[in-house]
Protein backbone atom coordinates (compact mmCIF):
# COMPACT_ATOMS: atom_id res chain seq x y z
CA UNK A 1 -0.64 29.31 17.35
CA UNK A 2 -4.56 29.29 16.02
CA UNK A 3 -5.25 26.83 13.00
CA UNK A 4 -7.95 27.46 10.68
CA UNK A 5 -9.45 25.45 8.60
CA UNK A 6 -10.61 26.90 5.21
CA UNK A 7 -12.55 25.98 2.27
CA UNK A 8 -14.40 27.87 -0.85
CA UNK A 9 -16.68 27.25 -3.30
CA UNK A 10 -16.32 29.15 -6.66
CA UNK A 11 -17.86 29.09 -10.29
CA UNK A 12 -15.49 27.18 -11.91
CA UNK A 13 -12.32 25.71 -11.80
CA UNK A 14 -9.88 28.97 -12.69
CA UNK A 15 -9.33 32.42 -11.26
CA UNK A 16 -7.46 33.17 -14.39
CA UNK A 17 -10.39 32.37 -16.87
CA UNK A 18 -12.64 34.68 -15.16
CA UNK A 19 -14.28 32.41 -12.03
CA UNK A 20 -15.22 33.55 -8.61
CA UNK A 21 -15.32 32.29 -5.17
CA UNK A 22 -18.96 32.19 -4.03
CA UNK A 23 -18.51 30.96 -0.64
CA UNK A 24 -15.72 31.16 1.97
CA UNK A 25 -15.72 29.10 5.19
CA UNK A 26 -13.22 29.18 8.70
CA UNK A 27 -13.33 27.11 11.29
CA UNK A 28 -10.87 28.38 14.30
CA UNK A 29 -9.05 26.12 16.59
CA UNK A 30 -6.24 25.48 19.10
CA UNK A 31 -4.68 22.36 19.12
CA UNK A 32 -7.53 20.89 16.91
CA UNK A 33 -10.09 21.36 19.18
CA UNK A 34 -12.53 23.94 17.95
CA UNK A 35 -12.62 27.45 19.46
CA UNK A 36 -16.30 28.58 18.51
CA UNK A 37 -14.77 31.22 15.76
CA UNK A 38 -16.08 30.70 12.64
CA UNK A 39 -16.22 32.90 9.50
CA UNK A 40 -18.70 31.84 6.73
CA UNK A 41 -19.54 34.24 3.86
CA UNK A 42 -21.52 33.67 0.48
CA UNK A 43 -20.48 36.14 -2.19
CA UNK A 44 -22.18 37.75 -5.04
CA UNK A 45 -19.61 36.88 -7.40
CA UNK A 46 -20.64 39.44 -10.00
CA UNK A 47 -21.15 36.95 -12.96
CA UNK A 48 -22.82 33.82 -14.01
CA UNK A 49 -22.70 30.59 -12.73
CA UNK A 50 -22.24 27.51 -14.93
CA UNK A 51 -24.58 24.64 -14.63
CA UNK A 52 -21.32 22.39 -13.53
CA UNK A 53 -20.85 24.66 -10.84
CA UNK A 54 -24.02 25.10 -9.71
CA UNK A 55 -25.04 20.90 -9.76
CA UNK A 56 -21.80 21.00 -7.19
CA UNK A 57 -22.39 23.58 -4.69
CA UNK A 58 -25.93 24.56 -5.61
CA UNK A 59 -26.07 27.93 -5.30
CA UNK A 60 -27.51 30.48 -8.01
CA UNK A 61 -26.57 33.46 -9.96
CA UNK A 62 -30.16 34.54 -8.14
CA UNK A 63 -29.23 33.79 -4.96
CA UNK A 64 -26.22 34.79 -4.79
CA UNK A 65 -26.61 38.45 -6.11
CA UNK A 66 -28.35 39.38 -2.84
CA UNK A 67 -25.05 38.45 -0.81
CA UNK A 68 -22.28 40.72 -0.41
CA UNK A 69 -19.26 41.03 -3.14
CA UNK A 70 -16.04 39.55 -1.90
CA UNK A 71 -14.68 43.69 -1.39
CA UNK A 72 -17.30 43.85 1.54
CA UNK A 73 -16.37 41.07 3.09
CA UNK A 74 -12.07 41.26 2.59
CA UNK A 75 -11.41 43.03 5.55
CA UNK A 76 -13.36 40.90 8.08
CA UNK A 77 -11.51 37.71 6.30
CA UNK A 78 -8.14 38.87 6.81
CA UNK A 79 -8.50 39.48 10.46
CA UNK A 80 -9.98 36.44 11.25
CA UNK A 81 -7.32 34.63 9.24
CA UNK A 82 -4.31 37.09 10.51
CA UNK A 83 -1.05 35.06 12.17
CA UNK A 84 -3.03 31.36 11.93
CA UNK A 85 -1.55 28.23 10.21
CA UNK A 86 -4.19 27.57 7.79
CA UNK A 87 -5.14 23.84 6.79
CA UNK A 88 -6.72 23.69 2.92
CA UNK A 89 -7.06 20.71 1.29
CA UNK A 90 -5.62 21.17 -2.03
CA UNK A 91 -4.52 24.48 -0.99
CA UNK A 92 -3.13 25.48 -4.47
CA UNK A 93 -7.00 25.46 -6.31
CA UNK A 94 -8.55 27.76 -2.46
CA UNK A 95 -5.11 29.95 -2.07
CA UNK A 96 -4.80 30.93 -6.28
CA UNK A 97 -9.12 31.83 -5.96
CA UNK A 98 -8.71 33.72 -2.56
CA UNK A 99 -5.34 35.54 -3.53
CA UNK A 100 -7.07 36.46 -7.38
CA UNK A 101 -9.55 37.88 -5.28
CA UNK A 102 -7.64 40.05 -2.93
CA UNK A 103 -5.17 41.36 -5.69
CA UNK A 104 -8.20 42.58 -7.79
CA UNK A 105 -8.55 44.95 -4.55
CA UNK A 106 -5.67 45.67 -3.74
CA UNK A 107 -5.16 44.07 -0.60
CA UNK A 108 -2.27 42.13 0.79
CA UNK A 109 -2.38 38.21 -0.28
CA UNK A 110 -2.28 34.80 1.57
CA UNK A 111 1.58 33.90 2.64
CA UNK A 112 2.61 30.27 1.60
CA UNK A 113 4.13 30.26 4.54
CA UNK A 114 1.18 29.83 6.86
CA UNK A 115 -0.20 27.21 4.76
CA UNK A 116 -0.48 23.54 5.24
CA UNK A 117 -1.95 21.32 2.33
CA UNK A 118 -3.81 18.53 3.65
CA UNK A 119 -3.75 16.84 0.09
CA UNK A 120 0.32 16.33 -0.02
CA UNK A 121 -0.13 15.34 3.38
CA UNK A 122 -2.60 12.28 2.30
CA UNK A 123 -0.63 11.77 -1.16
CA UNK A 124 2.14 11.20 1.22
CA UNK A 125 0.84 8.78 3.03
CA UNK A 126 -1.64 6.65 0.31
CA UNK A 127 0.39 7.21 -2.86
CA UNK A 128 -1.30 5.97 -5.61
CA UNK A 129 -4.80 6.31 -4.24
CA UNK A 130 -7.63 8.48 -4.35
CA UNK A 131 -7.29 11.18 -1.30
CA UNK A 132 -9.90 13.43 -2.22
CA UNK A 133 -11.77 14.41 0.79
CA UNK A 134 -15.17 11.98 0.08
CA UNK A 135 -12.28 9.04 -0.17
CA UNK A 136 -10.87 10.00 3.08
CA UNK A 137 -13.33 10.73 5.00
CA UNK A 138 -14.71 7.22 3.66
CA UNK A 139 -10.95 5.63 4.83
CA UNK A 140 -11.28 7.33 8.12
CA UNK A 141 -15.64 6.47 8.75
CA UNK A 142 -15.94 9.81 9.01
CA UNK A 143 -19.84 10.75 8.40
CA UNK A 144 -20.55 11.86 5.21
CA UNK A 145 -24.19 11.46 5.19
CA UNK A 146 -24.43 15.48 5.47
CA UNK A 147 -22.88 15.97 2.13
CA UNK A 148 -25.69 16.03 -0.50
CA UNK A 149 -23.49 19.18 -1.66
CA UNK A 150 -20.11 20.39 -1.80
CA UNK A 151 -20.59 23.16 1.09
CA UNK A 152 -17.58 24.59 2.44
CA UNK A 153 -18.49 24.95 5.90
CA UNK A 154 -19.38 21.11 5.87
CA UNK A 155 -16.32 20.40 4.19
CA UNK A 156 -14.15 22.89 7.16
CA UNK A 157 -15.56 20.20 9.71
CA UNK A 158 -15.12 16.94 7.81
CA UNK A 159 -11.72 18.01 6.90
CA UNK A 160 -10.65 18.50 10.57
CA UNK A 161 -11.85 15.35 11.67
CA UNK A 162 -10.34 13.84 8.44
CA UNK A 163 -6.68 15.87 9.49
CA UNK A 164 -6.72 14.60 13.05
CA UNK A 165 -6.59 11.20 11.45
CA UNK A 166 -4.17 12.14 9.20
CA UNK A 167 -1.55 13.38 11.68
CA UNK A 168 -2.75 9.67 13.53
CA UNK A 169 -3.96 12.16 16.50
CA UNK A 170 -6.76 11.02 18.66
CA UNK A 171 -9.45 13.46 20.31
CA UNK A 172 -11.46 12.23 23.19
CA UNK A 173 -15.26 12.17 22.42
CA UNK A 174 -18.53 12.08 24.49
CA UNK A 175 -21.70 11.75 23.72
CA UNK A 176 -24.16 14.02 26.35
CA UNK A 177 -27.74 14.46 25.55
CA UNK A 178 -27.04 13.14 22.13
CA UNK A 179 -24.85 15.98 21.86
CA UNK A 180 -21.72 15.35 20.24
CA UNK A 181 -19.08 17.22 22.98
CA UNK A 182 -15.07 16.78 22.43
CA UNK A 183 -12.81 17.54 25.37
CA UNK A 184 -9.32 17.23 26.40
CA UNK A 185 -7.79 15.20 29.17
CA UNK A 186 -5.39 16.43 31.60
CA UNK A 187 -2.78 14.85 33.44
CA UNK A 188 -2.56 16.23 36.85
CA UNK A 189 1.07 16.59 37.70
CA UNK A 190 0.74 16.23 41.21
CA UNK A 191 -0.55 12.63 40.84
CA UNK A 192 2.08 9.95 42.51
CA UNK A 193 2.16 6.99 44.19
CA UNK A 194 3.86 6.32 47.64
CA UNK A 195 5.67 3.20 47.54
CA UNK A 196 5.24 1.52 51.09
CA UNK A 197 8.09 -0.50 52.33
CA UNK A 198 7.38 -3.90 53.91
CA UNK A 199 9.10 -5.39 57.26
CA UNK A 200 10.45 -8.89 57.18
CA UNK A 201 7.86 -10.12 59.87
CA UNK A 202 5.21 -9.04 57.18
CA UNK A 203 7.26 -11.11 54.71
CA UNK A 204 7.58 -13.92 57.24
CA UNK A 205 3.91 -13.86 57.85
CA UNK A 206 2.95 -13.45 54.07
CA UNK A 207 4.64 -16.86 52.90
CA UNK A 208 3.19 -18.84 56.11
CA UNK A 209 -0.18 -17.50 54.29
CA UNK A 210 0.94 -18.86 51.09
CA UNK A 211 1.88 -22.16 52.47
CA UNK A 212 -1.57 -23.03 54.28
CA UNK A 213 -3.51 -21.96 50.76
CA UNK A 214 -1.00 -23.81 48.66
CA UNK A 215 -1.56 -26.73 51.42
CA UNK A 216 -5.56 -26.62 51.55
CA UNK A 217 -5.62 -26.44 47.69
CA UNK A 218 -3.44 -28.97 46.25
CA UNK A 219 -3.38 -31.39 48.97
């Protein structure tokens, strides 16, 4: 099975008091390793958007009312999520936005099921710490010089690199061309060694050999 990683950005901090996502963000990939699929969509969200909001993210009632409202772009989401675990960190704030969203239009919501919080993972393992994503990123040297803004594309990709430590998974990397490229190693199965028996005269001869070096070196 596909993971995704997912993250929004919205205009405040409740579905429920009348705040919309403005910007939804996928990263596909198999066995952690990306896959090249990504969805990323900013959204007219149809109202204002608080200064709090907007010192966060940084995007505008202005510039958002020339993108497309989240019924436009519902369809093409739910495909590219379909039948994928999907990693959220702090799923309950992204999944309660994205499934407000989809029931305002009537289309089928996001299954619990398929979900894996990154956040309870973390809390798990550094109870009584910070494990926002800026503190683990910063636990893990992940690179956060990028992040001059919440951006939830960004914040797919840190989050990956910030799971993979998580889970205490390693991923080989190599720099080419000061291009960042990750691979994965393969163990070829056909690899073996042939274990070569020795005669006694080759014993015989070997600790004759030892004898004269012992001899010319400590005598």
């Amino acid at each position: 099975m596909s993971e995704i990683f997912l993250d929004t950005e919205t205009t405040g901090l409740s579905f429920k008091e009348g705040h919309r996502v403005v910007e939804i963000a996928c990263i596909e990939t198999r066995d952690l390793i990306p896959t090249g699929k990504v969805f990323h969509k900013l959204i007219n969200p149809m109202r204002d958007v608080p200064n709090e909001a907007f010192k966060i993210h940084g995007f505008s009632k202005d510039f958002l009312s020339t993108k497309d409202t989240f019924d436009k772009v519902a369809d093409e989401f739910l495909q590219f999520i379909e039948g994928k675990k999907i990693i959220i960190h702090n799923a309950s704030f992204d999944i309660s936005f994205l499934n407000g969203e989809l029931n305002l239009i009537k289309k089928p919501m996001i299954k619990n099921d398929l979900i894996i919080d990154s956040l309870s993972i973390a809390r798990n393992k550094f109870p009584g710490t910070s494990n926002s994503l800026d503190a683990l990123c910063k636990k893990y040297n992940v690179d956060l010089s990028r992040r001059t803004k919440h951006n939830a594309l960004l914040d797919c990709e840190l989050l990956r690199e910030v799971y993979i430590n998580l889970l205490d998974a390693k991923e080989p990397k190599f720099n080419l061309s000061s291009k960042s490229v990750e691979q994965t190693l393969t163990v070829d199965n056909n690899y073996y060694k042939k274990i070569q028996n020795v005669s006694e005269n080759e014993i015989k001869l070997h600790k004759e050999f030892l004898k004269k070096e012992l001899k010319k070196n400590f005598y």
